[in-house]
N, C-alpha and C. Protein backbone atom coordinates (compact mmCIF):
# COMPACT_ATOMS: atom_id res chain seq x y z
N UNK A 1 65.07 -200.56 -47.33
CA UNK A 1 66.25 -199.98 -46.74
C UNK A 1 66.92 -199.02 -47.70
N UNK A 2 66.86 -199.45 -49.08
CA UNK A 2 67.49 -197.68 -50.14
C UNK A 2 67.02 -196.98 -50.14
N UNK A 3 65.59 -196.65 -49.49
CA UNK A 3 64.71 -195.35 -49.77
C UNK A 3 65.01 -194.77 -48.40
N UNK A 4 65.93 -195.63 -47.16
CA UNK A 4 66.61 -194.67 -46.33
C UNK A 4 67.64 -193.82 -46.41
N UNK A 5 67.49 -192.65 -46.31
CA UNK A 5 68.64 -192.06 -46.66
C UNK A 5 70.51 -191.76 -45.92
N UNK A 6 69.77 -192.23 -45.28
CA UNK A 6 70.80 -192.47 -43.89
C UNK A 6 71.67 -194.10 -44.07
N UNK A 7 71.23 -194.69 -45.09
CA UNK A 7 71.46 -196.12 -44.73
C UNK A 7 72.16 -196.06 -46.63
N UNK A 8 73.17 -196.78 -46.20
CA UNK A 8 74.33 -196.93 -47.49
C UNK A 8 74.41 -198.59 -47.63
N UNK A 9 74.26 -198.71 -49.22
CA UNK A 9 74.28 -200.56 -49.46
C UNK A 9 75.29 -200.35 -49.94
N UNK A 10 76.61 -201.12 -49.39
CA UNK A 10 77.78 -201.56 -50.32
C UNK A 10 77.73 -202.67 -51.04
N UNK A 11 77.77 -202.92 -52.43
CA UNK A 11 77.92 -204.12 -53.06
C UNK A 11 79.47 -205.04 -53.45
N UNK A 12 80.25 -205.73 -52.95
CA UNK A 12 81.56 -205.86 -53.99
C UNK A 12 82.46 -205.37 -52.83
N UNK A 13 82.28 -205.25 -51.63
CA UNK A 13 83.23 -204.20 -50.49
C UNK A 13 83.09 -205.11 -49.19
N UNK A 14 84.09 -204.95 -48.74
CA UNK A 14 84.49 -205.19 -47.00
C UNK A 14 85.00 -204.49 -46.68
N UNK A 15 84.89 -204.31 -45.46
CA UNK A 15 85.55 -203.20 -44.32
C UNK A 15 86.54 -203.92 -43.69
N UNK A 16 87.67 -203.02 -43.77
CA UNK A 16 88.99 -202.99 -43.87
C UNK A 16 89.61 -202.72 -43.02
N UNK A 17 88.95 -201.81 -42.06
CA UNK A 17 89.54 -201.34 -41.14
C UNK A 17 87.83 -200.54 -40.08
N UNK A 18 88.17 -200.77 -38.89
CA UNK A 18 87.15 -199.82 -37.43
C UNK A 18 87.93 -199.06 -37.12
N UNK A 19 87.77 -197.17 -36.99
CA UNK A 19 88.58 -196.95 -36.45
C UNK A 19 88.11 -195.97 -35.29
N UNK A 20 88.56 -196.00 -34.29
CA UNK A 20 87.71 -195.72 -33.06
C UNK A 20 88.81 -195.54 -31.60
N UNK A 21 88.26 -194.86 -31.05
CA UNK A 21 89.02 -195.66 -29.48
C UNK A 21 87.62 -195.43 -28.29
N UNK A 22 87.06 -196.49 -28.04
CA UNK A 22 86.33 -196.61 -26.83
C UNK A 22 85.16 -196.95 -27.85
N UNK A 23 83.98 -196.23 -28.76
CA UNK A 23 83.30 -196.04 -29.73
C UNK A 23 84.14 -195.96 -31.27
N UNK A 24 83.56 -196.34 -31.83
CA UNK A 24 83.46 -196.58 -33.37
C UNK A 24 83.28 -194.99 -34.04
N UNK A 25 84.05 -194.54 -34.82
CA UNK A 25 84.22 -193.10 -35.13
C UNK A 25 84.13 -193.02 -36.70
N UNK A 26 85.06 -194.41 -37.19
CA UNK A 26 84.62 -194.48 -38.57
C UNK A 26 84.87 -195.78 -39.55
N UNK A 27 84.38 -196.28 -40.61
CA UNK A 27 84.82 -197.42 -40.91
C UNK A 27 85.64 -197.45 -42.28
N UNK A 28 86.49 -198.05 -42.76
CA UNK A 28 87.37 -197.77 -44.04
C UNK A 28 86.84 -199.14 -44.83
N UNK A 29 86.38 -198.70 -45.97
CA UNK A 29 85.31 -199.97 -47.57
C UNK A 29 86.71 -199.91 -48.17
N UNK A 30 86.63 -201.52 -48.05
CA UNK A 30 87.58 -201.67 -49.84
C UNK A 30 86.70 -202.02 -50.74
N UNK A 31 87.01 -201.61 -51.81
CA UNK A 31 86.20 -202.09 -53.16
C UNK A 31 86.69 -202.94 -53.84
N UNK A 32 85.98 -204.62 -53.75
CA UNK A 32 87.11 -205.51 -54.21
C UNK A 32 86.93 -205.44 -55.64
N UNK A 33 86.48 -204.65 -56.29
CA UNK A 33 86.54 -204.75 -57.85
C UNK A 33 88.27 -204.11 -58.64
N UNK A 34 88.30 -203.15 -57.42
CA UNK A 34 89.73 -202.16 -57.44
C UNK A 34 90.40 -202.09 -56.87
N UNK A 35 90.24 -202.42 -55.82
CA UNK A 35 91.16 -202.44 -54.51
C UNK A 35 90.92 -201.06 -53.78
N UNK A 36 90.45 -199.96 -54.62
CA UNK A 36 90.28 -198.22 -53.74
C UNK A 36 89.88 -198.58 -52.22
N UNK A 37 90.49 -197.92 -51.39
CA UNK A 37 89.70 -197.73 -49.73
C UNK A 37 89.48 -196.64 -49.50
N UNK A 38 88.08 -196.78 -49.00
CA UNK A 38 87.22 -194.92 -48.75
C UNK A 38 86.84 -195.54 -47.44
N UNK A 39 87.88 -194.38 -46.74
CA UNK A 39 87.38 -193.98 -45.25
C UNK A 39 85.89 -194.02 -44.70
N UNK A 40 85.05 -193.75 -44.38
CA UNK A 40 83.55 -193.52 -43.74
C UNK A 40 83.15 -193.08 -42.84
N UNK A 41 83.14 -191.36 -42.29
CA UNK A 41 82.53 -191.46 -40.69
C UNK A 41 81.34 -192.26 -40.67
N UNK A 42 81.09 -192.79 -39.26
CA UNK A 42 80.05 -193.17 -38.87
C UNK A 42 80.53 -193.41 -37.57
N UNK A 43 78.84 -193.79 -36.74
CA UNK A 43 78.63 -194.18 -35.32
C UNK A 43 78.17 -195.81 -35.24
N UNK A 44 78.42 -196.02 -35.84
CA UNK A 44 77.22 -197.48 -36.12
C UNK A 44 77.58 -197.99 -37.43
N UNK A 45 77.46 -199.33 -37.32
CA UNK A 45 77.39 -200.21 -38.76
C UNK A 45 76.72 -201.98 -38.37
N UNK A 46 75.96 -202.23 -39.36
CA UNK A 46 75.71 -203.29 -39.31
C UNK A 46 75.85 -204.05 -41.16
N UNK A 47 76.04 -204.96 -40.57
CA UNK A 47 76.56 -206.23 -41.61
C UNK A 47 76.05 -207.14 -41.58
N UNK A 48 75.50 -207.43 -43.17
CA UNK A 48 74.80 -208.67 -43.96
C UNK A 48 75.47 -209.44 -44.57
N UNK A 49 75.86 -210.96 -43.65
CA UNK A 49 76.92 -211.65 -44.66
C UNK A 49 75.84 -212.68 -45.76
N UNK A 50 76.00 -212.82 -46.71
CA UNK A 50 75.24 -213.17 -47.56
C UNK A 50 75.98 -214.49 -48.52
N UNK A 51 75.85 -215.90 -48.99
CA UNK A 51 76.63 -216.47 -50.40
C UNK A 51 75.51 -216.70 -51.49
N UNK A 52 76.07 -216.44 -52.23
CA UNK A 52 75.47 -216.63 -53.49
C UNK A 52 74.23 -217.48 -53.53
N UNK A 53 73.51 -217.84 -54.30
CA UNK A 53 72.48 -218.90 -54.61
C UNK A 53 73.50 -219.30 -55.98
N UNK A 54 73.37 -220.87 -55.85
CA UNK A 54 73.83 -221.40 -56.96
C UNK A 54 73.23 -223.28 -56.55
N UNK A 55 72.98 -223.46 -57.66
CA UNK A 55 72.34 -224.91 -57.89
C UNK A 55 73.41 -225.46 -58.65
C-alpha cells in the first residue's frame, strides 16, 4: 500500500473532523505528537484501527 501513490499512511493521527454535506469533501488529521490539524481534500477514506502487541 506505500508504493501507492494515491494512498497516504498516517502514523500518530486521528481524524478530527469529516467535512462534507451529502458526500465527504475532506478530512481534518490531528497529529497527536503536536496537536497540528491539516485539513485533507479527499473523496474517500478508509481506517485501520490497530493496538499495540505487547506481552
Amino acid at each position: 500500500m506505500s508504493r501507492t501513490p494515491r494512498v497516504q499512511i498516517w502514523r500518530n493521527g486521528e481524524v478530527s473532523e469529516l467535512v462534507g454535506s451529502g458526500t465527504l469533501a475532506a478530512v481534518v488529521v490531528c497529529d497527536l505528537l503536536n496537536g497540528e490539524e491539516r485539513p485533507l481534500e479527499t473523496t474517500a477514506l478508509f481506517v485501520i484501527v490497530s493496538m499495540p502487541h505487547t506481552r
